[in-house]
C-alpha atoms as a PDB file:
ATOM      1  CA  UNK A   1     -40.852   4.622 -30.004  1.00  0.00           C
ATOM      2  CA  UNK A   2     -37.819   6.234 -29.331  1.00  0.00           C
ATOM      3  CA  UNK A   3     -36.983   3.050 -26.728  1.00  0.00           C
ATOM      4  CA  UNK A   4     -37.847   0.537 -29.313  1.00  0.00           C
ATOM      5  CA  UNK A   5     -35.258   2.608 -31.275  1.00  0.00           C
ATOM      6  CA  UNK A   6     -32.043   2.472 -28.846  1.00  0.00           C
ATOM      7  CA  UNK A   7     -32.578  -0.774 -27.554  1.00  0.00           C
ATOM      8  CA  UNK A   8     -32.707  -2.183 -31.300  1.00  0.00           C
ATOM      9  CA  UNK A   9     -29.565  -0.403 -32.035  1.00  0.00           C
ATOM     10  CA  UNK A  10     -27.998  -1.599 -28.941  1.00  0.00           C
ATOM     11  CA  UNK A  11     -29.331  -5.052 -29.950  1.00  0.00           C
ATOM     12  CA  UNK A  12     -27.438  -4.589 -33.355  1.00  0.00           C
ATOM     13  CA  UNK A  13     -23.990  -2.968 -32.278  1.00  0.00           C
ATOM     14  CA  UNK A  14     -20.974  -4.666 -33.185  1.00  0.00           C
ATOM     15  CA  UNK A  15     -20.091  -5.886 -30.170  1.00  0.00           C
ATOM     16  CA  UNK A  16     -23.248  -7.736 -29.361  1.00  0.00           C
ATOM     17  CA  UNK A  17     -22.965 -10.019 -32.744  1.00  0.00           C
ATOM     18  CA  UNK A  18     -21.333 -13.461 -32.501  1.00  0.00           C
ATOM     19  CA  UNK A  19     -17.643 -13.440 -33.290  1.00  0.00           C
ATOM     20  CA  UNK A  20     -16.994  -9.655 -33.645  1.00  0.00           C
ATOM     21  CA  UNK A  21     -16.592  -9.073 -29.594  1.00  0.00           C
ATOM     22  CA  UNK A  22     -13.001  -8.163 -28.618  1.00  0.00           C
ATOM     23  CA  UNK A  23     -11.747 -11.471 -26.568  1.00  0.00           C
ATOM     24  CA  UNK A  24      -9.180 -10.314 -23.920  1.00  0.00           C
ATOM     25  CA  UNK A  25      -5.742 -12.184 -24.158  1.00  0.00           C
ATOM     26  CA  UNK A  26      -5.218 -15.043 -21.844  1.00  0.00           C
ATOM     27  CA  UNK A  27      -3.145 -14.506 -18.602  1.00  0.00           C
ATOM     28  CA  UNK A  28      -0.163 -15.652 -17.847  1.00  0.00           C
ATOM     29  CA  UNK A  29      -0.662 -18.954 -16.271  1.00  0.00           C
ATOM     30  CA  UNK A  30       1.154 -19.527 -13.101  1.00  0.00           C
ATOM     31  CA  UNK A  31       0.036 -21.519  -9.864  1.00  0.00           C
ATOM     32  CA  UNK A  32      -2.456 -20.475  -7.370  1.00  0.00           C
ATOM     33  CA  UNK A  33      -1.415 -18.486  -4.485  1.00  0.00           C
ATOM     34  CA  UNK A  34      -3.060 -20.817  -2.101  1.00  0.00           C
ATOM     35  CA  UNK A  35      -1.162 -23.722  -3.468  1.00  0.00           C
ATOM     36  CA  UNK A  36       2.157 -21.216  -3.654  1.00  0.00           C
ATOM     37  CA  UNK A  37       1.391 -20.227  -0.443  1.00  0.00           C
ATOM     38  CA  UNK A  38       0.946 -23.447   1.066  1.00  0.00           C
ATOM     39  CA  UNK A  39       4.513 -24.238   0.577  1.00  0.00           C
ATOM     40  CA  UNK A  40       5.648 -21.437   1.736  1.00  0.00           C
ATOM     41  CA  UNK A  41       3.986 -21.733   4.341  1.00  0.00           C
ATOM     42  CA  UNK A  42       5.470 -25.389   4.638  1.00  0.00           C
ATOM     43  CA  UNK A  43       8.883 -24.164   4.003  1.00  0.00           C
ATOM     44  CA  UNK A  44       8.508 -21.848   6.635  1.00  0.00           C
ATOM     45  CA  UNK A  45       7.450 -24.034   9.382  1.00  0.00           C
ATOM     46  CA  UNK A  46      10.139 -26.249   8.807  1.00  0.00           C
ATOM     47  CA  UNK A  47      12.491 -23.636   9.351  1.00  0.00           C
ATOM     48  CA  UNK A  48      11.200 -22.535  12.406  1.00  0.00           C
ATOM     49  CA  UNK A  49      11.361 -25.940  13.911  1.00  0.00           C
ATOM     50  CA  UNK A  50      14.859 -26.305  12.986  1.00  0.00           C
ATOM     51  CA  UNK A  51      15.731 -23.343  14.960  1.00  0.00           C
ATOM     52  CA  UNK A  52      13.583 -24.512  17.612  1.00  0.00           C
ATOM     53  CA  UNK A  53      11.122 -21.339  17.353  1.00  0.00           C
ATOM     54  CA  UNK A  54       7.892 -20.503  17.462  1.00  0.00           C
ATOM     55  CA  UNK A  55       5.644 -18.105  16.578  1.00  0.00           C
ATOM     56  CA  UNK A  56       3.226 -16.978  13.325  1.00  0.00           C
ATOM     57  CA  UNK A  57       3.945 -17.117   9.753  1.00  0.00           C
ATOM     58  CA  UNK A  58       2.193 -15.155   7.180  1.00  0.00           C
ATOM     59  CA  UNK A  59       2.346 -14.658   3.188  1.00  0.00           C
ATOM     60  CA  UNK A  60       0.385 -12.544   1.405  1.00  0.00           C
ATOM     61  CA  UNK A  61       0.436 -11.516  -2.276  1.00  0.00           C
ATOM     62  CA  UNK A  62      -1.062  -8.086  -3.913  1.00  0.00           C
ATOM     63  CA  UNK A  63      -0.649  -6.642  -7.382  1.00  0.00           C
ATOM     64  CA  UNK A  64       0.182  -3.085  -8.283  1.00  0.00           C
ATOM     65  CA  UNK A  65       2.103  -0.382  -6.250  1.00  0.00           C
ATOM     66  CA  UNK A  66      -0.412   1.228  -4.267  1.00  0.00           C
ATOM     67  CA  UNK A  67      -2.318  -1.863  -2.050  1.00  0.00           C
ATOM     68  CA  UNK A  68      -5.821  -2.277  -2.428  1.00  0.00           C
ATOM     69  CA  UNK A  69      -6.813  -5.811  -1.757  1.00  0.00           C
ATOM     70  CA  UNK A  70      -4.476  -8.739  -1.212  1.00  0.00           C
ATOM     71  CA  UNK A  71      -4.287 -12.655  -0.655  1.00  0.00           C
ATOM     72  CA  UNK A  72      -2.852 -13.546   2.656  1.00  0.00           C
ATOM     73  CA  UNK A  73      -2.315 -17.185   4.788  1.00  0.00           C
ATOM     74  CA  UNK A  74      -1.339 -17.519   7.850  1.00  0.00           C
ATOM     75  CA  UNK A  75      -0.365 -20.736  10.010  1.00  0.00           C
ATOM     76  CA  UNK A  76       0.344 -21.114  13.605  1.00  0.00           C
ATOM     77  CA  UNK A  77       3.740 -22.551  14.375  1.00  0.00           C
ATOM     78  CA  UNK A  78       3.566 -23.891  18.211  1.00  0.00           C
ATOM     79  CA  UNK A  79       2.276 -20.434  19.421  1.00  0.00           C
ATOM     80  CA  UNK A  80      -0.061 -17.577  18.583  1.00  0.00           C
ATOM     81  CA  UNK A  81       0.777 -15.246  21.885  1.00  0.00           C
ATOM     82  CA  UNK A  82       3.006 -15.471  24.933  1.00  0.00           C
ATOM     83  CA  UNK A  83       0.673 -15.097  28.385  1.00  0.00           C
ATOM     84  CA  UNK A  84       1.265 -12.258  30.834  1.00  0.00           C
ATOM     85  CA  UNK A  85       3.701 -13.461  33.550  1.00  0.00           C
ATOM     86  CA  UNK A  86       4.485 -10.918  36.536  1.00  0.00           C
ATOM     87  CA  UNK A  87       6.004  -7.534  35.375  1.00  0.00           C
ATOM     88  CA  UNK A  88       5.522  -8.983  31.375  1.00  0.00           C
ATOM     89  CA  UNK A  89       2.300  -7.878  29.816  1.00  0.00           C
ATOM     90  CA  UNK A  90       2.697 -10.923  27.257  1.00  0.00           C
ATOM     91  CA  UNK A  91       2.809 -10.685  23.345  1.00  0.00           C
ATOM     92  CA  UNK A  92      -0.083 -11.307  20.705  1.00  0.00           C
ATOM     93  CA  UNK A  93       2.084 -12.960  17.630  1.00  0.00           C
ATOM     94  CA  UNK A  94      -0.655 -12.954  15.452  1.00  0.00           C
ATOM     95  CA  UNK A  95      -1.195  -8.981  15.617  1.00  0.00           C
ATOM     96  CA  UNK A  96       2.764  -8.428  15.586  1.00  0.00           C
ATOM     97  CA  UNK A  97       3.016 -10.782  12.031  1.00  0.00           C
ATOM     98  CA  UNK A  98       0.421  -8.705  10.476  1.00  0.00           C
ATOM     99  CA  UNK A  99       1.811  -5.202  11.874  1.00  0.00           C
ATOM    100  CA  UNK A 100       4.752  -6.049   9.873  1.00  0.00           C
ATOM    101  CA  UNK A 101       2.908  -7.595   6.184  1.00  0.00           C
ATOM    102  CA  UNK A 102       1.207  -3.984   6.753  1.00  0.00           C
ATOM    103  CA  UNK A 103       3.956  -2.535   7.145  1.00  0.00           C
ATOM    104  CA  UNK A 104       5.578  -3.616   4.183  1.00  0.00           C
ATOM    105  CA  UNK A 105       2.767  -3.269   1.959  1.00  0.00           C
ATOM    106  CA  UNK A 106       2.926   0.871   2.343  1.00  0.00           C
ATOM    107  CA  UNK A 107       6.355   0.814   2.066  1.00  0.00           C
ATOM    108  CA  UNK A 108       7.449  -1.932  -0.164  1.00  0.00           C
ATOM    109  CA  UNK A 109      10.287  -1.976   2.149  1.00  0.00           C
ATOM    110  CA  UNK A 110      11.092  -5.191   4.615  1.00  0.00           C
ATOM    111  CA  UNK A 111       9.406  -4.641   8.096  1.00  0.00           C
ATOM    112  CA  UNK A 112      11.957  -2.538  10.462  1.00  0.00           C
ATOM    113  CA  UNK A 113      13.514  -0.906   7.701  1.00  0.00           C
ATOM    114  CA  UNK A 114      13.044   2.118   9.288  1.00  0.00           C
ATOM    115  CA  UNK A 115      12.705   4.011   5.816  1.00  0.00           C
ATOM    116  CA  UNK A 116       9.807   6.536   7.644  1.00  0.00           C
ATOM    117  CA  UNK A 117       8.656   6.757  11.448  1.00  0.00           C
ATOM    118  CA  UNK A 118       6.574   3.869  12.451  1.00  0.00           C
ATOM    119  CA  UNK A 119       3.217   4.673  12.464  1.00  0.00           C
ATOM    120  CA  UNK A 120       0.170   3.952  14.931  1.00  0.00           C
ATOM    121  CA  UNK A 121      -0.471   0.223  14.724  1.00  0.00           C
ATOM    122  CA  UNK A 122       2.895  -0.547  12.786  1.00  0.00           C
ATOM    123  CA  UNK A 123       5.497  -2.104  15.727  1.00  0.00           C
ATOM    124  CA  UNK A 124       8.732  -1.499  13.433  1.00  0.00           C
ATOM    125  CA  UNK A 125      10.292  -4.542  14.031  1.00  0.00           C
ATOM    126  CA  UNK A 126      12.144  -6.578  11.683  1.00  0.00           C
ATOM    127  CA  UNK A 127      11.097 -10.315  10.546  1.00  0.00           C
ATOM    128  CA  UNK A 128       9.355  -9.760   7.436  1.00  0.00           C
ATOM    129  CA  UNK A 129      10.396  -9.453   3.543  1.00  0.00           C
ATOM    130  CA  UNK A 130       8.768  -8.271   0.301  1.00  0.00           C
ATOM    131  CA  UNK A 131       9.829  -8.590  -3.043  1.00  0.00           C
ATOM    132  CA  UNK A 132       8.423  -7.422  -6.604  1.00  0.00           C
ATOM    133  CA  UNK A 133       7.244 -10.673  -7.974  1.00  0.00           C
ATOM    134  CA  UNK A 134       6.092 -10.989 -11.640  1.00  0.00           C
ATOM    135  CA  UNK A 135       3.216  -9.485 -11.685  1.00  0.00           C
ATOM    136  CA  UNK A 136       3.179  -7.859  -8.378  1.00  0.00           C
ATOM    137  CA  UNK A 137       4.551  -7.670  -4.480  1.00  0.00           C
ATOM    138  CA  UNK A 138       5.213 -10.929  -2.513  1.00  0.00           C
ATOM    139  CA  UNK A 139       5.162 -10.877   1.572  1.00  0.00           C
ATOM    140  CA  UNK A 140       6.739 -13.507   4.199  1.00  0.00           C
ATOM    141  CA  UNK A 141       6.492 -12.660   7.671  1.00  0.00           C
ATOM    142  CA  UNK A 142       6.965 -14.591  11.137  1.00  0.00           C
ATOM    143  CA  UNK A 143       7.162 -13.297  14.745  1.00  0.00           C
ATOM    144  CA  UNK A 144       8.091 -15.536  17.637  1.00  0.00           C
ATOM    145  CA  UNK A 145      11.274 -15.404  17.507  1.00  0.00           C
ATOM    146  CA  UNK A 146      14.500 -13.374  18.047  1.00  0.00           C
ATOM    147  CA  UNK A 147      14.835 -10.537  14.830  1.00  0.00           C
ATOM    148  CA  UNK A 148      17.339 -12.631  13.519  1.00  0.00           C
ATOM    149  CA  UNK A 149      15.811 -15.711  13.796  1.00  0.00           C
ATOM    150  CA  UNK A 150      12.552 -14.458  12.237  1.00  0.00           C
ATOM    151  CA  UNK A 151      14.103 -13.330   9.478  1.00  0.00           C
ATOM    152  CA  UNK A 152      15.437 -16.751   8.794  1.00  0.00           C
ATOM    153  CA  UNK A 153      12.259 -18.074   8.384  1.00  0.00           C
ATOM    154  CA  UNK A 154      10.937 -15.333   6.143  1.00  0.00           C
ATOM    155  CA  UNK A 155      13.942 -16.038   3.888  1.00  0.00           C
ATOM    156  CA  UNK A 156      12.353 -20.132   3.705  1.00  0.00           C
ATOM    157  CA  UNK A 157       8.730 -18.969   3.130  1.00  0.00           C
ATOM    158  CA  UNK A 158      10.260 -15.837   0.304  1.00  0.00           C
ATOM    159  CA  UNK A 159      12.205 -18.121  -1.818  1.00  0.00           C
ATOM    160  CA  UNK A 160       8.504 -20.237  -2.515  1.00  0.00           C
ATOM    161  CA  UNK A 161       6.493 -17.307  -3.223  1.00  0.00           C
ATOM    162  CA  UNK A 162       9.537 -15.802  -5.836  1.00  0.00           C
ATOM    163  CA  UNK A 163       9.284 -19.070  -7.537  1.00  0.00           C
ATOM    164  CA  UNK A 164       5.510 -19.789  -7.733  1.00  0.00           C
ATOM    165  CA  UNK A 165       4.003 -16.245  -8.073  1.00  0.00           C
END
């Protein structure tokens, strides 16, 4: 009896009856990240050509200050590693691009900034930005290139996420 009894009055409670259930307010509308992200990515590969690089480009998108899940692309410009040659053990692009998003996502710092000691799996080097978007942190990274030149690339793939997300 007494289940006939709660599950009546949970049948009957305010919420459950048409029109009196609290409708959350609508987001904020603003594009997808894949479609944001695709033109950064974009912008960023046509950067890197025009400097004759290549390498690996990544953006990535998370909300809050403390990361727990994010949205990430990556695309291949040219190159994802350099081979081992004689007394060169070679480079793996890929895991060097994401060792600096990572980076960046504890820190909320740009990649190399040297703010703390790197830690195990981070490399320290510089190539990638963040920046506080509207509604959360926004990440362009590339390695293949010389610091400098990595940066530049960020800078192309940065200015689309800042104006999409």
């Amino acid at each position: 009896m007494r289940a006939h009894a709660l599950a009546l009055l949970l049948l009957l409670s305010p919420s459950t009856l048409p029109g009196t259930a609290q409708t959350p307010a609508p987001a904020e509308h603003h594009p997808t990240f894949d479609t944001t992200a695709d033109a950064a990515l974009a912008a960023m590969r046509a950067r890197a050509e025009e400097l004759n690089i290549g390498g690996v480009a990544v953006v990535a998108y998370f909300e809050g200050e403390t990361i727990q899940s994010w949205s990430s692309k990556m695309l291949v410009v040219g190159r994802y590693k350099d081979d081992p040659k004689a007394g060169d053990k070679g480079s793996n692009l890929l895991a060097v691009v994401y060792s600096k998003a990572a980076e960046m996502a504890d820190t909320h710092k740009n990649s190399g900034s040297q703010t703390r000691p790197s830690m195990t799996g981070e490399v320290g080097w510089q190539g990638g930005l963040i920046e506080r978007g509207r509604s959360g942190y926004v990440i362009a990274a590339f390695s293949g290139g010389k610091s400098e030149d990595d940066l530049k690339v960020s800078e192309a793939g940065l200015a689309k996420l800042k104006a999409g997300l």
